[in-house]
PDB file of N, CA and C in Angstrom:
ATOM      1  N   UNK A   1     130.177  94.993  91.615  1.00  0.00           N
ATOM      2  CA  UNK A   1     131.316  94.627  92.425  1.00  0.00           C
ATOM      3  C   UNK A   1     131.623  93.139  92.175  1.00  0.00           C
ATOM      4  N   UNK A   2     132.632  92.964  92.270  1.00  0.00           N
ATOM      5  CA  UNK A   2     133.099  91.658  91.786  1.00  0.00           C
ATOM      6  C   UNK A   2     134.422  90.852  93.194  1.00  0.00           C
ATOM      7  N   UNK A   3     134.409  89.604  93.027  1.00  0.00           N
ATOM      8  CA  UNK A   3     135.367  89.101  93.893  1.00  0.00           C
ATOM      9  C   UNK A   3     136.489  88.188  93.392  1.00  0.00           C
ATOM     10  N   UNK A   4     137.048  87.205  93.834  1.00  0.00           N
ATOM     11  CA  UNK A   4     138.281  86.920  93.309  1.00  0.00           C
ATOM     12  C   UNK A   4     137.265  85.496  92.325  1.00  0.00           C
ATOM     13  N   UNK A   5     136.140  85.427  92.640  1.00  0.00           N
ATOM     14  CA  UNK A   5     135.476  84.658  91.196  1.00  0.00           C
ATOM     15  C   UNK A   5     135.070  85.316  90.029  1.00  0.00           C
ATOM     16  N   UNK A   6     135.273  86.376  89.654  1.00  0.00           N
ATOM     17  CA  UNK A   6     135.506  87.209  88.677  1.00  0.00           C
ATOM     18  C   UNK A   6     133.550  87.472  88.418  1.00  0.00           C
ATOM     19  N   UNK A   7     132.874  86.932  90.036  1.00  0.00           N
ATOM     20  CA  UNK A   7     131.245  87.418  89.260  1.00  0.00           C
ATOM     21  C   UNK A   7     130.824  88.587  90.499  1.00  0.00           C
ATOM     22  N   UNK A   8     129.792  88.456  89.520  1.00  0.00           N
ATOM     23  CA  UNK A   8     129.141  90.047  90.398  1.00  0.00           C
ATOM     24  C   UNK A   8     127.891  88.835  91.321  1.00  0.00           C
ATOM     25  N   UNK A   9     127.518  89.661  92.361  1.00  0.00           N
ATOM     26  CA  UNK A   9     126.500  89.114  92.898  1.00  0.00           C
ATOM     27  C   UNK A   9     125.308  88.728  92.623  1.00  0.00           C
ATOM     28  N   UNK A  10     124.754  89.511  91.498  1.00  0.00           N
ATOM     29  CA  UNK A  10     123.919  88.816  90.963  1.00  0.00           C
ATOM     30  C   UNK A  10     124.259  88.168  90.032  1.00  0.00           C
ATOM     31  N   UNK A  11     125.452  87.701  89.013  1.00  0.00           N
ATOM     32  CA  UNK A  11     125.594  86.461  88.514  1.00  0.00           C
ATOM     33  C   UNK A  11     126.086  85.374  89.458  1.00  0.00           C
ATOM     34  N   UNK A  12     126.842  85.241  90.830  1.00  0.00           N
ATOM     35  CA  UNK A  12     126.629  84.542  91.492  1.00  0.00           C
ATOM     36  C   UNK A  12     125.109  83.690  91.967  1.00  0.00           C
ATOM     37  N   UNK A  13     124.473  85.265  92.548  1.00  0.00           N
ATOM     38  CA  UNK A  13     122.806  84.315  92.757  1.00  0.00           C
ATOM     39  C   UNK A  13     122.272  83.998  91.262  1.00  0.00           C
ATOM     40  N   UNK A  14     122.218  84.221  90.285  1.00  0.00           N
ATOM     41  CA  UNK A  14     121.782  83.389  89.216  1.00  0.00           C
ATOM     42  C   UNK A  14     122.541  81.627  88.850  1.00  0.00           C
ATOM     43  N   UNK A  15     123.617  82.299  88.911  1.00  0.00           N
ATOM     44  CA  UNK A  15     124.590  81.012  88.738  1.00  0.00           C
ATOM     45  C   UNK A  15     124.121  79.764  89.620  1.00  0.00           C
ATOM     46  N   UNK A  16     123.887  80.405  91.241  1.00  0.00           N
ATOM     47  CA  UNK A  16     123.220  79.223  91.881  1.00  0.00           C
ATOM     48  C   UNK A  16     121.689  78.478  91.580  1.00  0.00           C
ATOM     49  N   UNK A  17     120.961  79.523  91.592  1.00  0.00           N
ATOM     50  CA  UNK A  17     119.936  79.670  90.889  1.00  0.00           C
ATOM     51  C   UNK A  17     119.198  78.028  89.852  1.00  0.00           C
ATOM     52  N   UNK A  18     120.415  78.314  88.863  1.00  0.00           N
ATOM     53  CA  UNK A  18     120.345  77.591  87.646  1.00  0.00           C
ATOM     54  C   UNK A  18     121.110  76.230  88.073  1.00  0.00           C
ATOM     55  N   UNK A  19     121.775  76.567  88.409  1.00  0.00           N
ATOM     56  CA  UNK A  19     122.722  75.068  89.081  1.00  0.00           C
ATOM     57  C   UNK A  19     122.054  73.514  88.992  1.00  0.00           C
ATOM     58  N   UNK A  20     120.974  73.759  89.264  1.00  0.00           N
ATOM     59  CA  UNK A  20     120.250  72.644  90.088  1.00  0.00           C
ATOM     60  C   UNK A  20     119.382  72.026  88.398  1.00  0.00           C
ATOM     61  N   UNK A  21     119.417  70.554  88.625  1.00  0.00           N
ATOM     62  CA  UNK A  21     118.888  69.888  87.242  1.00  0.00           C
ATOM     63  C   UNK A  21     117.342  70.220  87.394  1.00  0.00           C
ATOM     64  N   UNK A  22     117.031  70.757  86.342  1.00  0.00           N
ATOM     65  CA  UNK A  22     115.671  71.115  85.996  1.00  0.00           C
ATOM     66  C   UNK A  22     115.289  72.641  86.175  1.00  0.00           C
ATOM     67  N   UNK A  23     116.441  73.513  86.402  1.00  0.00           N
ATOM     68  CA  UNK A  23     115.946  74.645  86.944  1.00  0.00           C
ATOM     69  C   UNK A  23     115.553  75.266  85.800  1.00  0.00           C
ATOM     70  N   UNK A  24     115.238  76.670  85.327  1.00  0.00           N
ATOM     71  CA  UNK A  24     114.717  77.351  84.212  1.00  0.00           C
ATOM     72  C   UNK A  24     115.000  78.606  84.418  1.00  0.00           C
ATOM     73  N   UNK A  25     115.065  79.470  83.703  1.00  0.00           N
ATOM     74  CA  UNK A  25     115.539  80.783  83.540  1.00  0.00           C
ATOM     75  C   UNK A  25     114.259  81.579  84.325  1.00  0.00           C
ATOM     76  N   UNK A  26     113.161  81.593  84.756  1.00  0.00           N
ATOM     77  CA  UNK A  26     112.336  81.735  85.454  1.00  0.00           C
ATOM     78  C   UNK A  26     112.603  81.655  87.131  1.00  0.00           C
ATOM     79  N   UNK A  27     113.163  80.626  87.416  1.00  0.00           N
ATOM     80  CA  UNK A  27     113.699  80.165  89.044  1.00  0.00           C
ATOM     81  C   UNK A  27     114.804  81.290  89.326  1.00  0.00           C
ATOM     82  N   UNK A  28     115.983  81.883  88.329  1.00  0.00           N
ATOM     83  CA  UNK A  28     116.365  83.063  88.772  1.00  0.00           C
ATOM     84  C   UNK A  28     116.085  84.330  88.076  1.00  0.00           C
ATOM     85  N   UNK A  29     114.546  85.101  87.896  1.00  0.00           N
ATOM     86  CA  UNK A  29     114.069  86.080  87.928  1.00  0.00           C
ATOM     87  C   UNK A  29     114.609  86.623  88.878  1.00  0.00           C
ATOM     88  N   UNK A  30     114.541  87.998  89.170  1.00  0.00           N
ATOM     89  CA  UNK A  30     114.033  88.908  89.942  1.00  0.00           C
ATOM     90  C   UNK A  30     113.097  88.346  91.037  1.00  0.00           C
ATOM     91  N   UNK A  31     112.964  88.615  92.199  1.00  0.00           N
ATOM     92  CA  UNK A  31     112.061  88.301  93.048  1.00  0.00           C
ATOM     93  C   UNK A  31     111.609  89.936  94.046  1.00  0.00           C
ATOM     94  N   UNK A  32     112.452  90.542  93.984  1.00  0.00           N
ATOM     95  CA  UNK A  32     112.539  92.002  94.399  1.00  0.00           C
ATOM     96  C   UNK A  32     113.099  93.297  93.724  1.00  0.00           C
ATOM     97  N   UNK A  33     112.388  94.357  93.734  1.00  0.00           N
ATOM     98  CA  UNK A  33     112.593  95.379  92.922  1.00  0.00           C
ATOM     99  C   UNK A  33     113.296  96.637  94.362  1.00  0.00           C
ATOM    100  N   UNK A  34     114.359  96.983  93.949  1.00  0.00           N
ATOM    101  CA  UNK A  34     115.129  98.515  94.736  1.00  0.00           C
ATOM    102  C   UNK A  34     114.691  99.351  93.563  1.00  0.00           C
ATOM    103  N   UNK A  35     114.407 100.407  94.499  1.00  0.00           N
ATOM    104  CA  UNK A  35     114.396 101.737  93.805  1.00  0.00           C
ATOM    105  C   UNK A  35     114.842 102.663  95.252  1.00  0.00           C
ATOM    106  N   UNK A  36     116.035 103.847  94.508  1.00  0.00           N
ATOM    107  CA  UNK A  36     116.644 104.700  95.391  1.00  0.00           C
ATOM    108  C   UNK A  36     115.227 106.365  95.156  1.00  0.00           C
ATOM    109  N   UNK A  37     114.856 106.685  95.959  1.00  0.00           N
ATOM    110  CA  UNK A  37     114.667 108.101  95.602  1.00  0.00           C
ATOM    111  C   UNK A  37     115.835 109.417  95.405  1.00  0.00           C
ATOM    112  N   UNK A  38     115.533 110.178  94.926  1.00  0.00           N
ATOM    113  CA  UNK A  38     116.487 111.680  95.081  1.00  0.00           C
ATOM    114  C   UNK A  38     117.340 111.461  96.626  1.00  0.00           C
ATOM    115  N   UNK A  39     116.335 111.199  97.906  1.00  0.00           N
ATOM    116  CA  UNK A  39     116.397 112.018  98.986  1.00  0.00           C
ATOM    117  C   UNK A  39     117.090 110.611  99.798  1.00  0.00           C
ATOM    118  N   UNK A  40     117.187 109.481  98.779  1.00  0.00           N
ATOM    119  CA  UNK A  40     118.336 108.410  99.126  1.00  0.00           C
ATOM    120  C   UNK A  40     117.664 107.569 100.607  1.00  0.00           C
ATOM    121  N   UNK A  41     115.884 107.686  99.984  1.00  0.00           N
ATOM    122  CA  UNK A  41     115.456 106.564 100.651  1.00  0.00           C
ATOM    123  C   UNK A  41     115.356 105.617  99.625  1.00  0.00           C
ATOM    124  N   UNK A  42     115.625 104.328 100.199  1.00  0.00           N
ATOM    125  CA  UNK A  42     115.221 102.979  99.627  1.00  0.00           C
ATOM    126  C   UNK A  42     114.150 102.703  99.580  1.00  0.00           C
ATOM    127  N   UNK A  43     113.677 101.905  98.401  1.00  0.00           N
ATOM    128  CA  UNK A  43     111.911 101.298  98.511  1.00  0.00           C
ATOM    129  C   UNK A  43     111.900  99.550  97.793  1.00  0.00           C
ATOM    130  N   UNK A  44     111.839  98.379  98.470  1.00  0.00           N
ATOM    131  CA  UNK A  44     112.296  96.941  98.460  1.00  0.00           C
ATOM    132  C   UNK A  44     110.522  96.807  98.247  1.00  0.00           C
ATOM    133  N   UNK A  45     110.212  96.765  97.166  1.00  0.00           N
ATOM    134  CA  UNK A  45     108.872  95.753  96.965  1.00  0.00           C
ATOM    135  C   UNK A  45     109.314  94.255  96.263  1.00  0.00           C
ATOM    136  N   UNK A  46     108.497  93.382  96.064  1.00  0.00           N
ATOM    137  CA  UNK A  46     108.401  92.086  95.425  1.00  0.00           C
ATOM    138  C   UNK A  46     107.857  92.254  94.288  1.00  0.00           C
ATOM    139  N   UNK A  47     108.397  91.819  93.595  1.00  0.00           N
ATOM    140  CA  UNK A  47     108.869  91.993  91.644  1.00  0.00           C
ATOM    141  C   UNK A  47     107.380  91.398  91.234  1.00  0.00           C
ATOM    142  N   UNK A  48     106.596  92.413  90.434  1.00  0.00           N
ATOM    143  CA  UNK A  48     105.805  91.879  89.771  1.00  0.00           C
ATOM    144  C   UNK A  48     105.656  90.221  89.087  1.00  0.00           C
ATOM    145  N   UNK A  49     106.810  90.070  88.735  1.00  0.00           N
ATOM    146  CA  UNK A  49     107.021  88.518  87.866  1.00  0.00           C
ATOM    147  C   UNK A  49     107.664  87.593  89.017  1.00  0.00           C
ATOM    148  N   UNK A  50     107.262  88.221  90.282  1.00  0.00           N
ATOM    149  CA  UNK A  50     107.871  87.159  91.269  1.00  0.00           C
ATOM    150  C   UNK A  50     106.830  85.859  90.825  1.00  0.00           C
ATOM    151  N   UNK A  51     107.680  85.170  90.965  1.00  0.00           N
ATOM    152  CA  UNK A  51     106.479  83.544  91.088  1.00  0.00           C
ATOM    153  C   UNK A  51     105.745  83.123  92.270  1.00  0.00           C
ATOM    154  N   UNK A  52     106.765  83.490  93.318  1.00  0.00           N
ATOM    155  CA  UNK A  52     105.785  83.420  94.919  1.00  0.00           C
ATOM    156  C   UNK A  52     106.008  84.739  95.362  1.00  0.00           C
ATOM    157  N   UNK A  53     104.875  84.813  95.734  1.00  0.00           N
ATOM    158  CA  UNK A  53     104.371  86.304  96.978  1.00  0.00           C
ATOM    159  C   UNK A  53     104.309  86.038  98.378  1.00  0.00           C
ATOM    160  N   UNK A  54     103.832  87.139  99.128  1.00  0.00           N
ATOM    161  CA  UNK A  54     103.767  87.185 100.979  1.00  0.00           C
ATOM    162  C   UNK A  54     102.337  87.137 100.456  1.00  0.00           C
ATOM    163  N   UNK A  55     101.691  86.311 101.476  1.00  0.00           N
ATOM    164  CA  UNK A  55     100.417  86.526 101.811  1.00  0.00           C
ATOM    165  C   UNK A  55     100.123  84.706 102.345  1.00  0.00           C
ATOM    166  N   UNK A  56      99.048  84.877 102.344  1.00  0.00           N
ATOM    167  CA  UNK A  56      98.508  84.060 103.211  1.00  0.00           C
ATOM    168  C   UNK A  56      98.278  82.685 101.994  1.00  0.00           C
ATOM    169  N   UNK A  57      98.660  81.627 102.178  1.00  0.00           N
ATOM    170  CA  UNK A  57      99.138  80.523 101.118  1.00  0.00           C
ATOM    171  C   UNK A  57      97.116  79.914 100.876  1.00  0.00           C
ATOM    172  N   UNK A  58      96.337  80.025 102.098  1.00  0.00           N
ATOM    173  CA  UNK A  58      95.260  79.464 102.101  1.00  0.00           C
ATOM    174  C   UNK A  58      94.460  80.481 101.646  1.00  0.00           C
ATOM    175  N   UNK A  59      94.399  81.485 101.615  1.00  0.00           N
ATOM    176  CA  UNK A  59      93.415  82.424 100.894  1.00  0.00           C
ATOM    177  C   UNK A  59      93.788  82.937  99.437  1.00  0.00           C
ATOM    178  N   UNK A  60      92.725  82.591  98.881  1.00  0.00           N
ATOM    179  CA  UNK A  60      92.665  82.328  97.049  1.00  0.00           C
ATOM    180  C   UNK A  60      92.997  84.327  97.217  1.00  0.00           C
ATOM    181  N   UNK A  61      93.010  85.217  96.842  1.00  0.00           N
ATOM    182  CA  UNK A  61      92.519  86.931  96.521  1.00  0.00           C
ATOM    183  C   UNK A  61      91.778  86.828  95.281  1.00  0.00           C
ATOM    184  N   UNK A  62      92.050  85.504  94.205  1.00  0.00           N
ATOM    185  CA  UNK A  62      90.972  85.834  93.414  1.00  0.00           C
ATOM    186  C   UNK A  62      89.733  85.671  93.226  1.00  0.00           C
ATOM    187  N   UNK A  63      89.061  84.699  94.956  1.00  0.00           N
ATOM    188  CA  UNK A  63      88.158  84.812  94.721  1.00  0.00           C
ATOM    189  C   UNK A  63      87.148  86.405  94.949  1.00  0.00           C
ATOM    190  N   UNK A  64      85.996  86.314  93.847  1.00  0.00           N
ATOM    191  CA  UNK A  64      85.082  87.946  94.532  1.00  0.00           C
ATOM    192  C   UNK A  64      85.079  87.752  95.660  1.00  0.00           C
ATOM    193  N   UNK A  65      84.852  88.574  96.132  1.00  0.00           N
ATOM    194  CA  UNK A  65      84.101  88.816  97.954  1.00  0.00           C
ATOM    195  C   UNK A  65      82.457  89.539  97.240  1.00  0.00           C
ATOM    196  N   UNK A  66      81.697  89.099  97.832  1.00  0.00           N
ATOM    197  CA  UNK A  66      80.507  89.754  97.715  1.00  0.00           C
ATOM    198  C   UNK A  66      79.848  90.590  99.391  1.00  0.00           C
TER     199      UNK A  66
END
């Protein structure tokens, strides 16, 4: 879908994205993945190649747990 700036929404959010001095083609990845099923439920996870995740900023996950 497009508007009277002739972009689609996601070249808008990229466009902003990049805007900024120093940004990198990385800063507008993907940060979330849609997937529709058959039965036209939605499923919104966070994009493997996201750069930041949900979780807790002070706990490492890579350390082992023993």
């Amino acid at each position: 879908m497009t508007d009277s700036t002739g972009m689609t929404d996601d070249e808008k959010r990229r466009d902003q994205l990049l805007r900024l001095s120093g940004s990198t083609e990385a800063d507008a990845a993907p940060r979330i993945t849609v997937e529709e099923t058959e039965s036209g439920v939605k499923r919104i996870d966070v994009a493997e190649t996201a750069a930041v995740r949900p979780g807790d900023p002070d706990n490492d996950d890579s350390d082992s747990k023993e």
